[in-house]
Protein backbone atom coordinates (compact mmCIF):
# COMPACT_ATOMS: atom_id res chain seq x y z
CA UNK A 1 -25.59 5.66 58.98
CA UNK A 2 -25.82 5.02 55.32
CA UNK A 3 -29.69 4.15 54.38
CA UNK A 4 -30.06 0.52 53.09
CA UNK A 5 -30.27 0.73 49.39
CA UNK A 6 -32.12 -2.09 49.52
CA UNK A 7 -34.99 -1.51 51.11
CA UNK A 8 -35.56 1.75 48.22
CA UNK A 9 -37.16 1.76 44.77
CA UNK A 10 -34.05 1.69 42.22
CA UNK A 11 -33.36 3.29 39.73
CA UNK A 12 -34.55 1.44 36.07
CA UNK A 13 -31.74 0.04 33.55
CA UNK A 14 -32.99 1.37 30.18
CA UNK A 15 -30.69 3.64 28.84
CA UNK A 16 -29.06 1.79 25.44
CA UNK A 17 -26.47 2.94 22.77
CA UNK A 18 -28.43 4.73 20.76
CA UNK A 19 -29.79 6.67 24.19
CA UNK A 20 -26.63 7.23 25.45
CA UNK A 21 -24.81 8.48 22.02
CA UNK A 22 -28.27 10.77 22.12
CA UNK A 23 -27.38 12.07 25.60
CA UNK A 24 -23.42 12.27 24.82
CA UNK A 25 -24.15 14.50 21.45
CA UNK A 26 -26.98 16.77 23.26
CA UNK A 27 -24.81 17.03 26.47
CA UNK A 28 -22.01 18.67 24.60
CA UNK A 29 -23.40 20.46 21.02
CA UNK A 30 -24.78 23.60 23.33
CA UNK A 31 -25.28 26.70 21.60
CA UNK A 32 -21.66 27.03 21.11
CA UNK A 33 -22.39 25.22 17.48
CA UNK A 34 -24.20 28.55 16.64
CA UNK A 35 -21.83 31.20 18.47
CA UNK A 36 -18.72 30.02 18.58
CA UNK A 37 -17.76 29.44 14.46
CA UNK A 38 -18.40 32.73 13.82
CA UNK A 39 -16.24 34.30 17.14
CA UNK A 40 -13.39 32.14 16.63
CA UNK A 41 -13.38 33.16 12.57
CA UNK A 42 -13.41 37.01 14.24
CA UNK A 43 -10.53 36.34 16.21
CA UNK A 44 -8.38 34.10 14.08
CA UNK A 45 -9.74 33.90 10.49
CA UNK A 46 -9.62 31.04 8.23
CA UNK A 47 -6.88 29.50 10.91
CA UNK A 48 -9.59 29.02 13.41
CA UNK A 49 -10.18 25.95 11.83
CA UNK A 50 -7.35 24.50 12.84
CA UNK A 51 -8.43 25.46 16.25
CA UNK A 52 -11.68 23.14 15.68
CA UNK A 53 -9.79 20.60 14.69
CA UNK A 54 -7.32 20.25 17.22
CA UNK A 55 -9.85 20.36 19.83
CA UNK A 56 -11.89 18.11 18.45
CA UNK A 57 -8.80 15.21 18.43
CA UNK A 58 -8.14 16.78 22.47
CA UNK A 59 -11.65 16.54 23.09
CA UNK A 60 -11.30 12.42 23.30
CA UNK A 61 -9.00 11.77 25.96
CA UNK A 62 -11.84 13.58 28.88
CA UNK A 63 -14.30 11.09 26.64
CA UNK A 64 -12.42 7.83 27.09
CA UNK A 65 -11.37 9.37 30.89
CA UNK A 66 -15.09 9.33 32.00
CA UNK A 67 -16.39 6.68 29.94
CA UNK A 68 -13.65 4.15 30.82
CA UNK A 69 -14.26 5.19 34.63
CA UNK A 70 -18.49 4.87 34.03
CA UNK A 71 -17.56 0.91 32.32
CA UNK A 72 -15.07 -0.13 34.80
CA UNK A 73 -18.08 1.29 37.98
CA UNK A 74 -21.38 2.21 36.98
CA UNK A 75 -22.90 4.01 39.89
CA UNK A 76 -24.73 7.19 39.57
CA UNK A 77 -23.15 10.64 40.18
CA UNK A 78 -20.28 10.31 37.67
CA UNK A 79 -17.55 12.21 39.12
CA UNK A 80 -19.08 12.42 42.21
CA UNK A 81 -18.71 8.43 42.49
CA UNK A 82 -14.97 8.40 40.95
CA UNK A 83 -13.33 11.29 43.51
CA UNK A 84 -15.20 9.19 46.59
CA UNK A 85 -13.56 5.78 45.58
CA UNK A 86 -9.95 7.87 44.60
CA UNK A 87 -9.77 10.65 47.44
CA UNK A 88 -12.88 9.18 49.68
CA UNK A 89 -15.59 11.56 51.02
CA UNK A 90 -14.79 14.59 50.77
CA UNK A 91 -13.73 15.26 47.89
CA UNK A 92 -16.20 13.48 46.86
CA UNK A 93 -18.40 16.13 48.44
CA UNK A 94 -16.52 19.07 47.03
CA UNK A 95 -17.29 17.35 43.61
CA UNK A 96 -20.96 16.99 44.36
CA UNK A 97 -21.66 20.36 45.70
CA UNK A 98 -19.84 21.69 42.49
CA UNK A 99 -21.88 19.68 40.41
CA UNK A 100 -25.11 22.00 42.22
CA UNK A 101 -23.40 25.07 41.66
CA UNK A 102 -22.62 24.07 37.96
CA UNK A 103 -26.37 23.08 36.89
CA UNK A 104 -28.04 25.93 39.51
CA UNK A 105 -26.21 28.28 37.94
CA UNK A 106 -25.67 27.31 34.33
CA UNK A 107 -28.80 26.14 33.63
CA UNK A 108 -30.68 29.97 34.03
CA UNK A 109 -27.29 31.26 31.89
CA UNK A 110 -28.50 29.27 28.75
CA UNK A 111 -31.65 29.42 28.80
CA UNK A 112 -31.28 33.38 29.08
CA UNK A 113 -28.85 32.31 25.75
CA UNK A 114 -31.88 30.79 23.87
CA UNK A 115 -34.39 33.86 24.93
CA UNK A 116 -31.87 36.19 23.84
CA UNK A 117 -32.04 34.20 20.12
CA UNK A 118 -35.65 34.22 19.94
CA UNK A 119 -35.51 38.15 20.94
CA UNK A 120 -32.79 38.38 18.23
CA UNK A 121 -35.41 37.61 15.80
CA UNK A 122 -38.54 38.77 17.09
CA UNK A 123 -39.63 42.06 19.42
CA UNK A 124 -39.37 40.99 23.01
CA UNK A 125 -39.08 42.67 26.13
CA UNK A 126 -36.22 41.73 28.69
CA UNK A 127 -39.19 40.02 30.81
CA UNK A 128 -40.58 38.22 27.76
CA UNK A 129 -37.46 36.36 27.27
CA UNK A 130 -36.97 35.59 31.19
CA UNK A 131 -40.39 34.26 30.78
CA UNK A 132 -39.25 31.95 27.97
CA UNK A 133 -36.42 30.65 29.64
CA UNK A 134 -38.18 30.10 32.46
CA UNK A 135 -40.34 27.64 30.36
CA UNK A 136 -36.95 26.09 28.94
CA UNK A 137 -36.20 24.98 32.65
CA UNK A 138 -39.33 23.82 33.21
CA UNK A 139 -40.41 21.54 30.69
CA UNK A 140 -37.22 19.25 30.67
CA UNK A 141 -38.08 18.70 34.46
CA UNK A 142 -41.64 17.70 33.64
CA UNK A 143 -39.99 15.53 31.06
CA UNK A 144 -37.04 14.06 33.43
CA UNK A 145 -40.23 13.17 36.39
CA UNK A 146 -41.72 10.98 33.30
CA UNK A 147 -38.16 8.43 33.86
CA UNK A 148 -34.94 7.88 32.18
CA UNK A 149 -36.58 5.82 29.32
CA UNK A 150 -38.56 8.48 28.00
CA UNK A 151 -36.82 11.14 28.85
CA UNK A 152 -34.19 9.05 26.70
CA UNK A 153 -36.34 8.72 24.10
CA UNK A 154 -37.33 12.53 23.96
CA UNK A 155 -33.58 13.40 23.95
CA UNK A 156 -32.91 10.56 21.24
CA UNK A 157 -35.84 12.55 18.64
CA UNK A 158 -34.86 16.03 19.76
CA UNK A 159 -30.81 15.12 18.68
CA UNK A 160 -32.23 13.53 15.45
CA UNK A 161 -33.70 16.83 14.38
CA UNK A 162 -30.47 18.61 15.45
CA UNK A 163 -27.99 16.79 13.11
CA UNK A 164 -30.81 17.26 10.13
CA UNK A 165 -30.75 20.77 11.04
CA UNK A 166 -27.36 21.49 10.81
CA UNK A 167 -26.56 18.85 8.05
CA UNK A 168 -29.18 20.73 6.09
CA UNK A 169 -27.56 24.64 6.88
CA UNK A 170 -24.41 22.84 5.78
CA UNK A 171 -25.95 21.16 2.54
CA UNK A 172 -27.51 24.24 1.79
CA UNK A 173 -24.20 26.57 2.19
CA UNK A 174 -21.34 24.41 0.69
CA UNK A 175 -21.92 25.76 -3.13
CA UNK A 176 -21.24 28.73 -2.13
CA UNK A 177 -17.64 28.22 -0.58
CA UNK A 178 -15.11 30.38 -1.92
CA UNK A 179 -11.35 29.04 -2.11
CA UNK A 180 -10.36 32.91 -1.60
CA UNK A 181 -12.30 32.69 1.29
CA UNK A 182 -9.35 31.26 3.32
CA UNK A 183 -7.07 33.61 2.04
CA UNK A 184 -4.80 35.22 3.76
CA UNK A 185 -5.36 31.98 6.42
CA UNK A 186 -3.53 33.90 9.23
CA UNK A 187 -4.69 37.30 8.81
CA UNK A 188 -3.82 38.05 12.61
CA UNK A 189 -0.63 35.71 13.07
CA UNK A 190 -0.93 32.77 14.73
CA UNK A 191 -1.21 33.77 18.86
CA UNK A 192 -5.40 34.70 17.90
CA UNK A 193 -5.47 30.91 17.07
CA UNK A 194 -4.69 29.82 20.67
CA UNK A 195 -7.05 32.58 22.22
CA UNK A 196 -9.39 30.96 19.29
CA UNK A 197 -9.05 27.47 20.67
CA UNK A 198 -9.46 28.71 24.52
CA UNK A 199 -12.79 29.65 23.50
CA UNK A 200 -13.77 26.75 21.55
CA UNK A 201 -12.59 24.61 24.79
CA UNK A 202 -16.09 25.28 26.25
CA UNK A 203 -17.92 23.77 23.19
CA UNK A 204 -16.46 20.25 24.60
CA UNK A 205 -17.53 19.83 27.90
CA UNK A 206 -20.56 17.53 28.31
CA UNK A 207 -18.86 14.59 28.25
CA UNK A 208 -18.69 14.20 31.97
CA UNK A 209 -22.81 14.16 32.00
CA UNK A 210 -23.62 10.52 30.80
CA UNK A 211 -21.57 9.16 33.85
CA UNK A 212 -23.99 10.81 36.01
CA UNK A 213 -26.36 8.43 35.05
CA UNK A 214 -24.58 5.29 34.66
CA UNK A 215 -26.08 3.40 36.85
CA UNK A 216 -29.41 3.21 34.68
CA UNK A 217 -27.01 1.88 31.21
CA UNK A 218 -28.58 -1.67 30.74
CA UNK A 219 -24.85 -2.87 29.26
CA UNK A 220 -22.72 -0.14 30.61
CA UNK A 221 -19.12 -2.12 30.17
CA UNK A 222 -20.19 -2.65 26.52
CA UNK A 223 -21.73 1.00 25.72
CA UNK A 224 -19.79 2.95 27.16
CA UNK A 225 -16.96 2.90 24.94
CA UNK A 226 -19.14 2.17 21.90
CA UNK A 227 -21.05 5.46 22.69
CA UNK A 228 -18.27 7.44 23.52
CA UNK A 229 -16.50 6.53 20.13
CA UNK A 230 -19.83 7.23 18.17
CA UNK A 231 -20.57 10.82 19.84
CA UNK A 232 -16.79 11.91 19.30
CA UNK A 233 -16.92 11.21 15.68
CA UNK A 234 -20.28 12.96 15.07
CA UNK A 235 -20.23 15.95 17.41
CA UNK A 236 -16.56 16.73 15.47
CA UNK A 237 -17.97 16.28 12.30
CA UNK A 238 -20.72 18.76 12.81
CA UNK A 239 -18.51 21.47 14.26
CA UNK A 240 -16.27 21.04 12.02
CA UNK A 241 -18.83 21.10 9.12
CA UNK A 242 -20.61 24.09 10.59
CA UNK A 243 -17.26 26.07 11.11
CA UNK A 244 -16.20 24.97 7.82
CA UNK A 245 -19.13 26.53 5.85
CA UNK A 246 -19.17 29.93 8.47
CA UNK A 247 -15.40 30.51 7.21
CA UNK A 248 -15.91 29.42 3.82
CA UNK A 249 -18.80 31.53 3.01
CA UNK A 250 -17.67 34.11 4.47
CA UNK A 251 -20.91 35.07 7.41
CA UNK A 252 -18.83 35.85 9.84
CA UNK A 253 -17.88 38.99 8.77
CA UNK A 254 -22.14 39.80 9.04
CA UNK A 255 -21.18 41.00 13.03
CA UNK A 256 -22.86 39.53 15.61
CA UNK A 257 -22.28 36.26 17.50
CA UNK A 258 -25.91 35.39 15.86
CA UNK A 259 -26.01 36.86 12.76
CA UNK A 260 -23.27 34.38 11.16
CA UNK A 261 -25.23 31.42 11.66
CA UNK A 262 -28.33 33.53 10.72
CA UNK A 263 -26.75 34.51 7.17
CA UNK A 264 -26.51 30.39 7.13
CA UNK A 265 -29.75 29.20 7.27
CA UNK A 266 -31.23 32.37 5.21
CA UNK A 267 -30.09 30.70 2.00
CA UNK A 268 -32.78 27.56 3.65
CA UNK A 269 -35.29 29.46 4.90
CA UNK A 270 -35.04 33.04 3.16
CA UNK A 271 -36.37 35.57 4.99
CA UNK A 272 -37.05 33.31 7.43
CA UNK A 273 -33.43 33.02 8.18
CA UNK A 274 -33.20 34.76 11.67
CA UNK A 275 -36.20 33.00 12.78
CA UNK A 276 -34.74 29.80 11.94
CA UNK A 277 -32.08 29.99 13.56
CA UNK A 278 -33.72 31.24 16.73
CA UNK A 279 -35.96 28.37 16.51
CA UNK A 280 -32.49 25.71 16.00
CA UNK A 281 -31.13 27.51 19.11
CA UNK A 282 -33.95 27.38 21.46
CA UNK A 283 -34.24 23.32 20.57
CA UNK A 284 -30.45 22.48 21.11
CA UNK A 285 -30.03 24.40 24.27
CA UNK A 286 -33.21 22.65 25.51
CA UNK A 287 -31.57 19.56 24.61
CA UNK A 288 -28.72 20.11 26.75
CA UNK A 289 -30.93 21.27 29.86
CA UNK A 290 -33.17 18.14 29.24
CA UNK A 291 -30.01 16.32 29.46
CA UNK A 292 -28.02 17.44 32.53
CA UNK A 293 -31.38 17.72 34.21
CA UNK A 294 -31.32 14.11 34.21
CA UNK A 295 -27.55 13.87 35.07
CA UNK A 296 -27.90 16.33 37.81
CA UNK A 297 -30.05 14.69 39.64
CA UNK A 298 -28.68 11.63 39.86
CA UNK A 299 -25.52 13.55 41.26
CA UNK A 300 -27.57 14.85 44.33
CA UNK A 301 -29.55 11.46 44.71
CA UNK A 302 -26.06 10.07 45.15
CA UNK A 303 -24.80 12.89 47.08
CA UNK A 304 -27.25 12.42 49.26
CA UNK A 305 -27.56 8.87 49.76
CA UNK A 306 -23.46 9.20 51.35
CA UNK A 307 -24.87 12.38 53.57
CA UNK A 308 -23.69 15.51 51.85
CA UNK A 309 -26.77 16.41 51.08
CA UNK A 310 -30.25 15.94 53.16
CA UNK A 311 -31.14 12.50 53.04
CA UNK A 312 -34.72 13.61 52.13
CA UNK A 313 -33.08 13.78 48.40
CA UNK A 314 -31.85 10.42 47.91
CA UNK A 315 -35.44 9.28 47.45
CA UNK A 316 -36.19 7.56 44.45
CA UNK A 317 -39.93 7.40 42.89
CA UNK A 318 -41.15 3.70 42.87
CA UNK A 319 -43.67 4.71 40.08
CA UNK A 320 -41.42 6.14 37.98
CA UNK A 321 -37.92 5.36 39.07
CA UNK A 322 -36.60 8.95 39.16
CA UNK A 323 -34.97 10.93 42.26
CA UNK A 324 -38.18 13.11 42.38
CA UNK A 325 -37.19 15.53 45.41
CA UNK A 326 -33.82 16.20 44.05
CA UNK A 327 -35.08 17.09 40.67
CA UNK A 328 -37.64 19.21 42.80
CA UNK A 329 -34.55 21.07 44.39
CA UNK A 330 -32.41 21.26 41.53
CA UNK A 331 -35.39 23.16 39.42
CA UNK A 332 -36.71 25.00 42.28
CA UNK A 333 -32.89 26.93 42.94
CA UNK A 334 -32.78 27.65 38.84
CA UNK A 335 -35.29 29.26 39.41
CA UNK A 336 -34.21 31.44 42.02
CA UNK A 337 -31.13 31.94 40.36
CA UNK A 338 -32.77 32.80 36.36
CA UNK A 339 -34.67 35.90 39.37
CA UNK A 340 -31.67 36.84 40.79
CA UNK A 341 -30.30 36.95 36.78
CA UNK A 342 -33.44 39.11 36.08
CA UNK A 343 -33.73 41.31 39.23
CA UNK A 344 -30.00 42.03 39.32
CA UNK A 345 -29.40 42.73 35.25
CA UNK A 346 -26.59 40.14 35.18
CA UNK A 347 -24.80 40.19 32.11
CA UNK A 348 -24.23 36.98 30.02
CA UNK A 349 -20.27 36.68 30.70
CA UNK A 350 -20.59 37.01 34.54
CA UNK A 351 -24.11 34.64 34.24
CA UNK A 352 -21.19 32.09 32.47
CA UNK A 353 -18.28 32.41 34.35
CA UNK A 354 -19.94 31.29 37.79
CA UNK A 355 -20.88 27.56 36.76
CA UNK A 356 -17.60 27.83 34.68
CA UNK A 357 -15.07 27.80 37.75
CA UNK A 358 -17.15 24.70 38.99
CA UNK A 359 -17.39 22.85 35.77
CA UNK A 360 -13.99 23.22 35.36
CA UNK A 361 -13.06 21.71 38.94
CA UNK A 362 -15.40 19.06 38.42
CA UNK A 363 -13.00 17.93 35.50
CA UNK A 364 -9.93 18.41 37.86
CA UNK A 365 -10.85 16.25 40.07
CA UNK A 366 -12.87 13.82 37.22
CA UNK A 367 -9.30 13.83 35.49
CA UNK A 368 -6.97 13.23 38.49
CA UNK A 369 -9.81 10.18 39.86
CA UNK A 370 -9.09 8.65 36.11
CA UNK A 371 -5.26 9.14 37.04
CA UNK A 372 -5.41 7.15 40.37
CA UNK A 373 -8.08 4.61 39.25
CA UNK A 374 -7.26 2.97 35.94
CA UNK A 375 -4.29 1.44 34.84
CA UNK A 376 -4.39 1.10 31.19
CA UNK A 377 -1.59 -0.17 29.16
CA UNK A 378 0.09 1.83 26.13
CA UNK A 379 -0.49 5.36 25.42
CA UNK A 380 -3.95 5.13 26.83
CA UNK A 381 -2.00 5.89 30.05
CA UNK A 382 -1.80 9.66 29.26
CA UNK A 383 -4.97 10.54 28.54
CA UNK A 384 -6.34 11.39 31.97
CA UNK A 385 -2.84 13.10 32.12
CA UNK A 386 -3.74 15.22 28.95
CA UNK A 387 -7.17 15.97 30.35
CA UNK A 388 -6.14 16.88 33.74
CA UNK A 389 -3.31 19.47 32.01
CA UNK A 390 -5.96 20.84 29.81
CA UNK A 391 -8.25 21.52 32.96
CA UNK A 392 -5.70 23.43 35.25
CA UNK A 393 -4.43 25.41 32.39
CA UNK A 394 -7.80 26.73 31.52
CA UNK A 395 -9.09 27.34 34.83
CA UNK A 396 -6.81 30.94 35.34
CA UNK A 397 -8.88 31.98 32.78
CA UNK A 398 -12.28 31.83 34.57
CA UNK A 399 -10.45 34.76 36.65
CA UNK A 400 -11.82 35.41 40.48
CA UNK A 401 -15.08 33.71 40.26
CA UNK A 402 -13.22 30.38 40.19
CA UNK A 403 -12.78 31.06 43.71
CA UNK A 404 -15.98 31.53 44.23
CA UNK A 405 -16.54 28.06 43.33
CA UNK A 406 -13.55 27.00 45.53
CA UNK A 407 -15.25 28.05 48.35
CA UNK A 408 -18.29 26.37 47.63
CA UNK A 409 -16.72 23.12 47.19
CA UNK A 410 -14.83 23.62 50.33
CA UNK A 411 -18.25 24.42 51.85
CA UNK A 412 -19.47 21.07 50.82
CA UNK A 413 -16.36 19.04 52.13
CA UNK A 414 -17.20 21.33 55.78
CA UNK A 415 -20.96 19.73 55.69
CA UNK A 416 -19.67 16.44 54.46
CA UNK A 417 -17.42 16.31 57.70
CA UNK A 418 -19.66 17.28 59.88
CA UNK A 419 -22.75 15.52 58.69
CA UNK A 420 -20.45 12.00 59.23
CA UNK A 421 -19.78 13.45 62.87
CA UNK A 422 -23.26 13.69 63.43
């Protein structure tokens, strides 16, 4: 039987606009703001812009999907909460137990993506940097046992010092923007600008995070929207500022996924350049563990509170108002994972592709919920449409770990089932 809510600590309404646009913009810019200007100018030239562009506009419609979802329900576990009310438990459950598999495994992959900076720009052995992103895992869950409001408030400082980062790099690196720079604009024809925009897709997902924690929004049907609105506009902005000044300037013919973003921020710091940027990537991708730490956890609290997980997890902190044990979990199965990443020599792309498959499904079923569940009028109607589309077609692309993360979801429906029989 389901425990009485009532009789548990709750979780604490603080998060406002200005948190949740904080949470939105750190959720999504990920490292790909450093890696993924200079890959996509490698693979399409000046046309990848177009690329950044065009998912930038796509980017809304799995925005509005979630947020509208989050405004019209706020309950904690985001998807989790919208596939049990469209499909009931377990799908719900597959969504849940994706969710794990998403954060467990992700989390180690970029963290091992900010030591791997840091070891770009100074000597450090393969254990040094599994060291440091050991530390990257840990501190956000020290943070995240503090509560949601100053967690919120970290996250809100930490994406402050972002956008000055890269509006300085950009401030610093328009003058020299060439006009010949984009010329010829389609040096490879125009099917590298698809493969271009492929890649890009993964800069965009984050959006999905902030309804994890919905319940804790002190005016959720009001800043939702607002918030979603706010972070769409700015994270575009940025990419497209960043991507504009890697093309224009020319960096990313320097080689390297690093060394474009590097050649950037030498003309701030100098010779300080690699460090720099080292430094920029270690604090965003902490910002985006820090953040779907938070999120996370409220997925298993609610997962558990329906069953599919231990019941132990759905306890929430009355000191603090956090779901302690399942942020315990959560960080304690990183961590076996960022040793099984060290002991086994993963490399990056396979590290990647396992949360991929899930995060991907996650949106399937995030996209079809927002397809059964709201009824807007006017072309509104087709967004969860658009994002659904955009979800299946990428998926192929994740290749034979997506069934990997299949079976785990399928594996979580099994112990749904059978945790209701019992």
């Amino acid at each position: 039987m389901p425990q009485d809510r009532a009789a548990q600590p709750g979780l604490k309404k603080a998060i406002t606009l200005r948190h949740a646009v904080a949470l939105y913009v750190s959720s999504v810019l990920g490292s790909g703001v450093l890696v993924l200007p200079g890959l996509a100018a490698h693979l399409a030239g000046p046309a990848s812009l177009v690329a950044w562009v065009v998912l930038s506009v796509a980017s809304f419609p799995f925005a509005w999907t979630f947020a509208s979802m989050s405004a019209r329900n706020p309950e904690s576990g985001g998807v989790y909460a919208f596939a049990k009310e469209a499909f009931g438990p377990g799908a719900a459950a597959a969504a849940g137990w994706l969710f794990g598999l998403w954060y467990i495994a992700g989390a180690p992959a970029v963290v091992l993506i900010a030591a791997s900076y840091l070891g770009y720009a100074f000597p450090l052995s393969r254990l040094s940097m599994t060291l440091i992103a050991c530390a990257v895992i840990l501190v956000p869950y020290v943070i995240n046992l503090g509560g949601i409001k100053f967690s919120s408030r970290v996250q809100l400082g930490i994406v402050v010092a972002i956008a000055a980062l890269l509006v300085l790099a950009v401030a610093f690196n328009i003058g020299a923007v060439r006009p010949e720079a984009f010329s010829p604009f389609l040096p490879n024809g125009l099917l590298p600008v698809g493969t271009a925009a492929a890649l890009i897709f993964w800069s965009y997902l984050g959006y999905e995070n902030v309804s994890n924690v919905a319940e804790e929004f002190k005016n959720p049907r009001r800043d939702f929207r607002r918030s979603v609105l706010l972070s769409v506009v700015l994270i575009g902005l940025l990419y497209l500022a960043v991507a504009f000044v890697t093309v224009g300037t020319r960096s990313w013919e320097e080689g390297g996924s690093v060394a474009p973003f590097a050649a950037l921020f030498s003309r701030v710091f100098g010779s300080y350049g690699a460090a720099g940027t080292a430094i920029l990537a270690v604090v965003i991708i902490f910002a985006t563990v820090n953040a779907y730490t938070a999120g996370m956890s409220r997925v298993f609290l609610a997962v558990a509170r329906d069953g599919s997980l231990p019941r132990a997890l759905a306890k929430v902190s009355p000191r603090s108002g956090v779901p302690a044990r399942s942020l315990h979990v959560l960080t304690a199965l990183a961590m076996v994972m960022l040793l099984a990443y060290y002991v086994f020599n993963f490399d990056l792309q396979t590290a990647l592709l396992i949360p991929s498959g899930a995060a991907i499904l996650v949106y399937v079923l995030g996209s079809a919920s927002g397809i059964k569940l709201l009824a807007p009028k006017g072309p509104a109607r087709a967004l969860p449409w658009i994002s659904l589309v955009m979800s299946v077609a990428v998926l192929p692309f994740v290749g034979p770990l997506a069934l990997a993360a299949l079976l785990f979801g399928a594996a979580g429906m099994l112990y749904s089932r059978f945790a209701r029989r019992g």
